[in-house]
PDB file of N, CA and C in Angstrom:
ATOM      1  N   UNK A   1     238.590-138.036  87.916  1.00  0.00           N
ATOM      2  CA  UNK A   1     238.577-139.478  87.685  1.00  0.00           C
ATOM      3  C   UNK A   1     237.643-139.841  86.534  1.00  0.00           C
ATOM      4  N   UNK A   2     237.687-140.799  85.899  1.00  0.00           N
ATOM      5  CA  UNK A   2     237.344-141.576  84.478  1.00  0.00           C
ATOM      6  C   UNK A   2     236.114-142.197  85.218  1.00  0.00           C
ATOM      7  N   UNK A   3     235.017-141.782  84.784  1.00  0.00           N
ATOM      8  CA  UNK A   3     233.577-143.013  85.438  1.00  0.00           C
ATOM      9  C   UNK A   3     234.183-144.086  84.556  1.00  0.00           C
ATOM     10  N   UNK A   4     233.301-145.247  84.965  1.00  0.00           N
ATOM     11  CA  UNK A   4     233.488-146.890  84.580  1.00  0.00           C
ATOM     12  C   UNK A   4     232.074-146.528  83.157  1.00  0.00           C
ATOM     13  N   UNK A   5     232.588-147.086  81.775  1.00  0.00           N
ATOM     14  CA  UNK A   5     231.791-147.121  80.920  1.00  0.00           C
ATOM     15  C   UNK A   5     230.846-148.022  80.879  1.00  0.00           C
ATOM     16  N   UNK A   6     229.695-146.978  80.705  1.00  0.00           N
ATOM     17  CA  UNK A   6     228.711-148.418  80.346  1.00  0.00           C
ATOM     18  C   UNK A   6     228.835-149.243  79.151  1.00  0.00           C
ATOM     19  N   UNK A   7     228.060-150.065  79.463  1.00  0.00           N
ATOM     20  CA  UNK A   7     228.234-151.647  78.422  1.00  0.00           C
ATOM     21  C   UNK A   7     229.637-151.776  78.279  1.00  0.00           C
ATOM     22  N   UNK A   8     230.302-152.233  79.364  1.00  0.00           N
ATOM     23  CA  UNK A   8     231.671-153.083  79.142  1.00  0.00           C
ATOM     24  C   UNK A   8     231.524-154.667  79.899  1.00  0.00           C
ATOM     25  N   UNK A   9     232.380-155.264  78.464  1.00  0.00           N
ATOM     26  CA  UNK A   9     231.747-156.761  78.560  1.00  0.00           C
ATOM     27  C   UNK A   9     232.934-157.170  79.413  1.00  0.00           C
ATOM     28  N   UNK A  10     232.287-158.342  80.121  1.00  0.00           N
ATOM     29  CA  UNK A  10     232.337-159.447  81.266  1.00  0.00           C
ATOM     30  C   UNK A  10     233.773-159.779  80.537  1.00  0.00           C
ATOM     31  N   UNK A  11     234.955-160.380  80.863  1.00  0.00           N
ATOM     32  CA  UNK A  11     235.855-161.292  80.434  1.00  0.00           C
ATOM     33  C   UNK A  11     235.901-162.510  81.042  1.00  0.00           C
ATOM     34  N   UNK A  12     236.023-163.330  80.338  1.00  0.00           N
ATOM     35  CA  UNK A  12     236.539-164.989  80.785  1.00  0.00           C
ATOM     36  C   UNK A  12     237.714-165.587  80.674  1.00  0.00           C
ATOM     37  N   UNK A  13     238.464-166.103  81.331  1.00  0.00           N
ATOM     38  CA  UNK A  13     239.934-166.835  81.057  1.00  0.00           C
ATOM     39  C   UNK A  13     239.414-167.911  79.982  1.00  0.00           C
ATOM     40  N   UNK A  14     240.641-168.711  79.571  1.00  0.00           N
ATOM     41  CA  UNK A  14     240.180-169.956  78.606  1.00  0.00           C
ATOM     42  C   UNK A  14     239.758-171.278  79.418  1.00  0.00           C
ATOM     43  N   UNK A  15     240.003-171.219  80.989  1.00  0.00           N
ATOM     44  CA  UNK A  15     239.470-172.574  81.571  1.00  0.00           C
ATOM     45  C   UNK A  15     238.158-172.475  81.783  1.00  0.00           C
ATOM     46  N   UNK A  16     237.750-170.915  81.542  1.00  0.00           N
ATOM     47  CA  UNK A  16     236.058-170.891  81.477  1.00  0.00           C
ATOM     48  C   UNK A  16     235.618-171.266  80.377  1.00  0.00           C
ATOM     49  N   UNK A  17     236.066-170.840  79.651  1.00  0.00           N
ATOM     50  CA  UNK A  17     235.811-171.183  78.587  1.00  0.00           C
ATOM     51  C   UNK A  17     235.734-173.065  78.219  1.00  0.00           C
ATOM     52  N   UNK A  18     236.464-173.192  78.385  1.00  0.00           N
ATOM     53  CA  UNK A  18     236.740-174.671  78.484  1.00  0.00           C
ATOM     54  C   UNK A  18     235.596-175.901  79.256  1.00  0.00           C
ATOM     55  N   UNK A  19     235.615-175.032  79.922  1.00  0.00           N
ATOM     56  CA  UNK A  19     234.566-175.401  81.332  1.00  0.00           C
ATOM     57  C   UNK A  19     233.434-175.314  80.350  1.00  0.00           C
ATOM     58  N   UNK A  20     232.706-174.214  80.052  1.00  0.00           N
ATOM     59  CA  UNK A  20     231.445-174.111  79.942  1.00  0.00           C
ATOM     60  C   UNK A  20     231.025-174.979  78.187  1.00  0.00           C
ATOM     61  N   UNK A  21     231.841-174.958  77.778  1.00  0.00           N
ATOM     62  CA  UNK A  21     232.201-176.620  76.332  1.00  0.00           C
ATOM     63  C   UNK A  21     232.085-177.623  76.606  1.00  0.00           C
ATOM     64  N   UNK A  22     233.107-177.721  77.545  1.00  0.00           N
ATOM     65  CA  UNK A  22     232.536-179.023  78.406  1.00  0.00           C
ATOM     66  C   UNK A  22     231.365-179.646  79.019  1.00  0.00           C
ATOM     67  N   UNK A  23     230.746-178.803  79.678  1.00  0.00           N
ATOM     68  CA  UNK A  23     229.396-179.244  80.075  1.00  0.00           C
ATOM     69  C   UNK A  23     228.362-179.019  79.230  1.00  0.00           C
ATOM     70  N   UNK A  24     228.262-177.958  77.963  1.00  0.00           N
ATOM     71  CA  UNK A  24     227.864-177.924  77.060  1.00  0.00           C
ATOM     72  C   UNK A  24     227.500-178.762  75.791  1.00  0.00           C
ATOM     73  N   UNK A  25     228.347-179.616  76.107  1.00  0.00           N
ATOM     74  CA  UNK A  25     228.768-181.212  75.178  1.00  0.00           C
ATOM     75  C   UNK A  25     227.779-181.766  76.167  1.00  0.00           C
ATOM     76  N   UNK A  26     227.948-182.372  77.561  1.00  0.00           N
ATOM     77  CA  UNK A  26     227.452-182.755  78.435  1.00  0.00           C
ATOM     78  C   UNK A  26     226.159-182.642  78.707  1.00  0.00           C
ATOM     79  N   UNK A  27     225.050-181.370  78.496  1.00  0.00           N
ATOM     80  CA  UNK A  27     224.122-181.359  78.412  1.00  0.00           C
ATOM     81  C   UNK A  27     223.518-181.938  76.822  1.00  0.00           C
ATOM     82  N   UNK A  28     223.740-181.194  75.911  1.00  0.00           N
ATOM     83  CA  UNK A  28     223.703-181.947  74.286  1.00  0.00           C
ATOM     84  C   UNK A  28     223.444-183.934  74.213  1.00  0.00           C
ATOM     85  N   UNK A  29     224.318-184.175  74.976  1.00  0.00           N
ATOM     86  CA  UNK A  29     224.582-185.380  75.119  1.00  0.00           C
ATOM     87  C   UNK A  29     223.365-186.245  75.859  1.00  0.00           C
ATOM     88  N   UNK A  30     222.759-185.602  77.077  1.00  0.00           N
ATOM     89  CA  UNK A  30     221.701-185.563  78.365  1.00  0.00           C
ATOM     90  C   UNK A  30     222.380-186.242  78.990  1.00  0.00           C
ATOM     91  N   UNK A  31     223.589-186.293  79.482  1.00  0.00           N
ATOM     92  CA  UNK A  31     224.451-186.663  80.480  1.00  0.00           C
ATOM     93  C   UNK A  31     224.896-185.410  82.096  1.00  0.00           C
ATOM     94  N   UNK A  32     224.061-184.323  81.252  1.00  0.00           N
ATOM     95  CA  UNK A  32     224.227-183.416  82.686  1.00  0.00           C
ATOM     96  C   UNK A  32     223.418-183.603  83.576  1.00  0.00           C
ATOM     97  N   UNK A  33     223.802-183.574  84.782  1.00  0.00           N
ATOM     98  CA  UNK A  33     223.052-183.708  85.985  1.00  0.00           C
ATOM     99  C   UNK A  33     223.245-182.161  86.200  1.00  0.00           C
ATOM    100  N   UNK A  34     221.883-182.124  87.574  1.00  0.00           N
ATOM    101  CA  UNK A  34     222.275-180.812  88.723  1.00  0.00           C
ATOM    102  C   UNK A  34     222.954-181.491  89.744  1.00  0.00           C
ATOM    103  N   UNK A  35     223.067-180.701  90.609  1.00  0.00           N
ATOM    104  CA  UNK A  35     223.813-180.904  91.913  1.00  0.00           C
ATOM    105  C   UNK A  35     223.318-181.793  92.771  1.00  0.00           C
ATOM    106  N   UNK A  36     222.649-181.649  93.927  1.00  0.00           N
ATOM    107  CA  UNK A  36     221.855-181.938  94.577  1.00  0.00           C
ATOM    108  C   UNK A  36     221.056-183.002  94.358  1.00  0.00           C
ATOM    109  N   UNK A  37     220.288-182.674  93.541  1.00  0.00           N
ATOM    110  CA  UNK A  37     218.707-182.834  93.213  1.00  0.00           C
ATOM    111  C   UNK A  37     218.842-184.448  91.972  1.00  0.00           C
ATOM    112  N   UNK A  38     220.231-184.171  91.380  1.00  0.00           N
ATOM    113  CA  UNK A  38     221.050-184.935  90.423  1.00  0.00           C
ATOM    114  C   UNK A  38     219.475-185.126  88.915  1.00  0.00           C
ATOM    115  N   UNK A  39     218.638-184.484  89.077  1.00  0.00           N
ATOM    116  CA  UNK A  39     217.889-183.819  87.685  1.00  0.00           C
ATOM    117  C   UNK A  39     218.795-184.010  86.681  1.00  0.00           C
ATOM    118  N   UNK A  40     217.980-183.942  85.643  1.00  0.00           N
ATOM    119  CA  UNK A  40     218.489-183.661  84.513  1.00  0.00           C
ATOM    120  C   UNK A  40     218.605-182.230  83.766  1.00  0.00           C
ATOM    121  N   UNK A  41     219.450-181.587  83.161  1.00  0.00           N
ATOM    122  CA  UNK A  41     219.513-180.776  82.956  1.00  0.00           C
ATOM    123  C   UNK A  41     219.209-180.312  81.351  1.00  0.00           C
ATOM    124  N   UNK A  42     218.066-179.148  81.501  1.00  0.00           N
ATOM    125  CA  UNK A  42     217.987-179.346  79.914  1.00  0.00           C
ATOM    126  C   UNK A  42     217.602-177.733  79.334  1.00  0.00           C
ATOM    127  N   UNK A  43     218.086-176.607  80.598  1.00  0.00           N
ATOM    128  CA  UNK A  43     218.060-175.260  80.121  1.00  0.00           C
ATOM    129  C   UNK A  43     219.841-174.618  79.940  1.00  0.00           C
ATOM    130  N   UNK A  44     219.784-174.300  78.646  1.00  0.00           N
ATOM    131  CA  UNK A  44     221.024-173.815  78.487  1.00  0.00           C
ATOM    132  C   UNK A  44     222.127-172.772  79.254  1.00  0.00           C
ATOM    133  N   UNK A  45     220.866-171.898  79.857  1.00  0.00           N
ATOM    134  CA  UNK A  45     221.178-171.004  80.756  1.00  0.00           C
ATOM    135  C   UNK A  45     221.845-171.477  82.227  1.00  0.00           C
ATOM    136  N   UNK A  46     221.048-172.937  82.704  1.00  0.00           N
ATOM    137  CA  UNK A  46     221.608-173.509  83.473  1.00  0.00           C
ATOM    138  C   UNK A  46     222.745-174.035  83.494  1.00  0.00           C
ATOM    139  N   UNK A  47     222.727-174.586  82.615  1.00  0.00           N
ATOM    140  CA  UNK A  47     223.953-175.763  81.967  1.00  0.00           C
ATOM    141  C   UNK A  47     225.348-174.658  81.549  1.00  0.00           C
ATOM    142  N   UNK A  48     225.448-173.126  81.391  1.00  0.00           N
ATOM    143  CA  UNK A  48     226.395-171.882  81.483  1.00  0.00           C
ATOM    144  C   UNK A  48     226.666-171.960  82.666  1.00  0.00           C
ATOM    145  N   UNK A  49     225.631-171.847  83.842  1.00  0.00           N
ATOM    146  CA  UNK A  49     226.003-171.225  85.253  1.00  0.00           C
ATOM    147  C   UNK A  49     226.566-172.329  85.609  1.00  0.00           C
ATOM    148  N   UNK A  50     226.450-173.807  85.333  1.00  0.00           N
ATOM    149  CA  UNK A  50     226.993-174.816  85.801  1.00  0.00           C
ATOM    150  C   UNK A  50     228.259-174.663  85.515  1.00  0.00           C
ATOM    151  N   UNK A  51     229.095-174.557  84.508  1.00  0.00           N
ATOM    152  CA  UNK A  51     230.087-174.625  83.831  1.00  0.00           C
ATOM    153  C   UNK A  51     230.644-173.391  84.482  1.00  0.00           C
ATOM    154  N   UNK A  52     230.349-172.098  84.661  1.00  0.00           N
ATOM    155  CA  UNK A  52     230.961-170.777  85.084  1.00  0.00           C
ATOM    156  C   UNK A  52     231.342-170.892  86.575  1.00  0.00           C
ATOM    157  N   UNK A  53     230.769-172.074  87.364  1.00  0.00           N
ATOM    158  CA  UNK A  53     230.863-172.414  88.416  1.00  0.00           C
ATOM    159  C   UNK A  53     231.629-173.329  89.051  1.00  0.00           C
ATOM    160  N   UNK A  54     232.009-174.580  87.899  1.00  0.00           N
ATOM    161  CA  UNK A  54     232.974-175.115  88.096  1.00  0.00           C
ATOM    162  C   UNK A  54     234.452-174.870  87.812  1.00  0.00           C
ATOM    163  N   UNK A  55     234.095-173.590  87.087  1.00  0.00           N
ATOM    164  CA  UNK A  55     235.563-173.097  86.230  1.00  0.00           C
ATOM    165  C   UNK A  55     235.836-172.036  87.149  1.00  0.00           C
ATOM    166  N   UNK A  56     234.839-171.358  88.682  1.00  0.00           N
ATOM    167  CA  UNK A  56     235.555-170.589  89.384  1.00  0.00           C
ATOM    168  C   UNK A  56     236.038-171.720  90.444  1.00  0.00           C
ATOM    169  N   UNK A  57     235.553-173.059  90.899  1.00  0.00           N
ATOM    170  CA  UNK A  57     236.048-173.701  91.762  1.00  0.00           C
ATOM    171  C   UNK A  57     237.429-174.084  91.105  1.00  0.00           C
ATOM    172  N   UNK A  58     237.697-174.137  90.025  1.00  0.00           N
ATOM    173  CA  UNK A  58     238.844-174.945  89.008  1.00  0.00           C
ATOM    174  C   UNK A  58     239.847-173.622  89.078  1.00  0.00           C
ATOM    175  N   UNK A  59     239.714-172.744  89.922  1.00  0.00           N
ATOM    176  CA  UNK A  59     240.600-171.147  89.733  1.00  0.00           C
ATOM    177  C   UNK A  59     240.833-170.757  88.826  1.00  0.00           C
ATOM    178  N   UNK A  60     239.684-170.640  87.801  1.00  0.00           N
ATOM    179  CA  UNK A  60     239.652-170.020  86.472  1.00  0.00           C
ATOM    180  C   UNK A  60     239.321-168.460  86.402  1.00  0.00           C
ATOM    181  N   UNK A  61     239.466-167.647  85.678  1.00  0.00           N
ATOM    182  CA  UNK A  61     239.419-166.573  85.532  1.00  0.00           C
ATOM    183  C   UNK A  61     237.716-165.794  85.049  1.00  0.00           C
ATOM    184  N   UNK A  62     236.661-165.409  86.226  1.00  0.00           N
ATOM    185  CA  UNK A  62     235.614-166.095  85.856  1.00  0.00           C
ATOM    186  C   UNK A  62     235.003-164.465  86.789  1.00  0.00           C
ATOM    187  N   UNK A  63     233.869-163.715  86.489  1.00  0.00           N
ATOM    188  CA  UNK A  63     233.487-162.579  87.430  1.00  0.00           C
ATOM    189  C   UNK A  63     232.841-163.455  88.212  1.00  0.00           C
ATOM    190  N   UNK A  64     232.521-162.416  89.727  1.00  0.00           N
ATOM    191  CA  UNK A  64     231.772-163.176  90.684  1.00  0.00           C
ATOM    192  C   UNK A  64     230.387-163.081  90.031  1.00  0.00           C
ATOM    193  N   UNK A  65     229.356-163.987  90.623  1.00  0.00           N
ATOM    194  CA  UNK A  65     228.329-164.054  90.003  1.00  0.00           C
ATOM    195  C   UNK A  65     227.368-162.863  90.505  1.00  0.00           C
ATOM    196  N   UNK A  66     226.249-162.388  90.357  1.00  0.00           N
ATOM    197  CA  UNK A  66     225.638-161.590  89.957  1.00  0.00           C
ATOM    198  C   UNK A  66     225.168-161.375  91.350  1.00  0.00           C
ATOM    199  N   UNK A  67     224.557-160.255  91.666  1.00  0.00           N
ATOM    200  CA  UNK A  67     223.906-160.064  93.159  1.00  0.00           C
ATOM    201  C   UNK A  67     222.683-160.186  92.929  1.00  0.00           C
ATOM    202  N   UNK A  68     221.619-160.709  93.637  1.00  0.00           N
ATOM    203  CA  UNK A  68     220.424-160.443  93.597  1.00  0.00           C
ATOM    204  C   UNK A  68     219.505-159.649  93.971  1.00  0.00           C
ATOM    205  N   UNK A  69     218.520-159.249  93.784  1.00  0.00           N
ATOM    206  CA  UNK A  69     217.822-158.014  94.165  1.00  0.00           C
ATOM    207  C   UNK A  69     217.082-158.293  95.311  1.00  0.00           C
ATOM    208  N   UNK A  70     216.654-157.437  96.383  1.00  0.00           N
ATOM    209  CA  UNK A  70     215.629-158.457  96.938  1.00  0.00           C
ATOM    210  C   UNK A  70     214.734-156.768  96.832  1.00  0.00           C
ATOM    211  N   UNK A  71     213.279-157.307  97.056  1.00  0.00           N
ATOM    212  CA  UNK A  71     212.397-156.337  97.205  1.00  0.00           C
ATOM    213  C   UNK A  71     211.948-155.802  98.741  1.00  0.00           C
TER     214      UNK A  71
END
């Protein structure tokens, strides 16, 4: 069997894509909120996971998100 190569990149459909423009405009703008908390949003990194998140609720073509480590 073929091991899985390292460094192979993530793919996104185009509604992720779409998605994460969208809220991307949206933060730029300071019209993004968080969830909850309804904050303002003003880390880019956030304002991705926001967008990657609505584009898997939107059944977009999107990897599951990341596992966390625990110690």
């Amino acid at each position: 069997m073929a091991a899985k190569a390292k460094g192979t990149k993530r793919t996104y459909g185009p509604k992720a894509q779409e998605k994460v423009e969208q809220v991307m405009r949206e933060m730029k703008e300071g019209k993004l909120r968080s969830g909850t908390s309804g904050k303002k949003v003003t880390s880019r990194k956030q304002a991705i996971a926001i967008g990657l998140s609505e584009a898997r609720k939107a059944g977009g073509k999107v990897p599951a998100p990341g596992t966390r480590k625990r110690r």
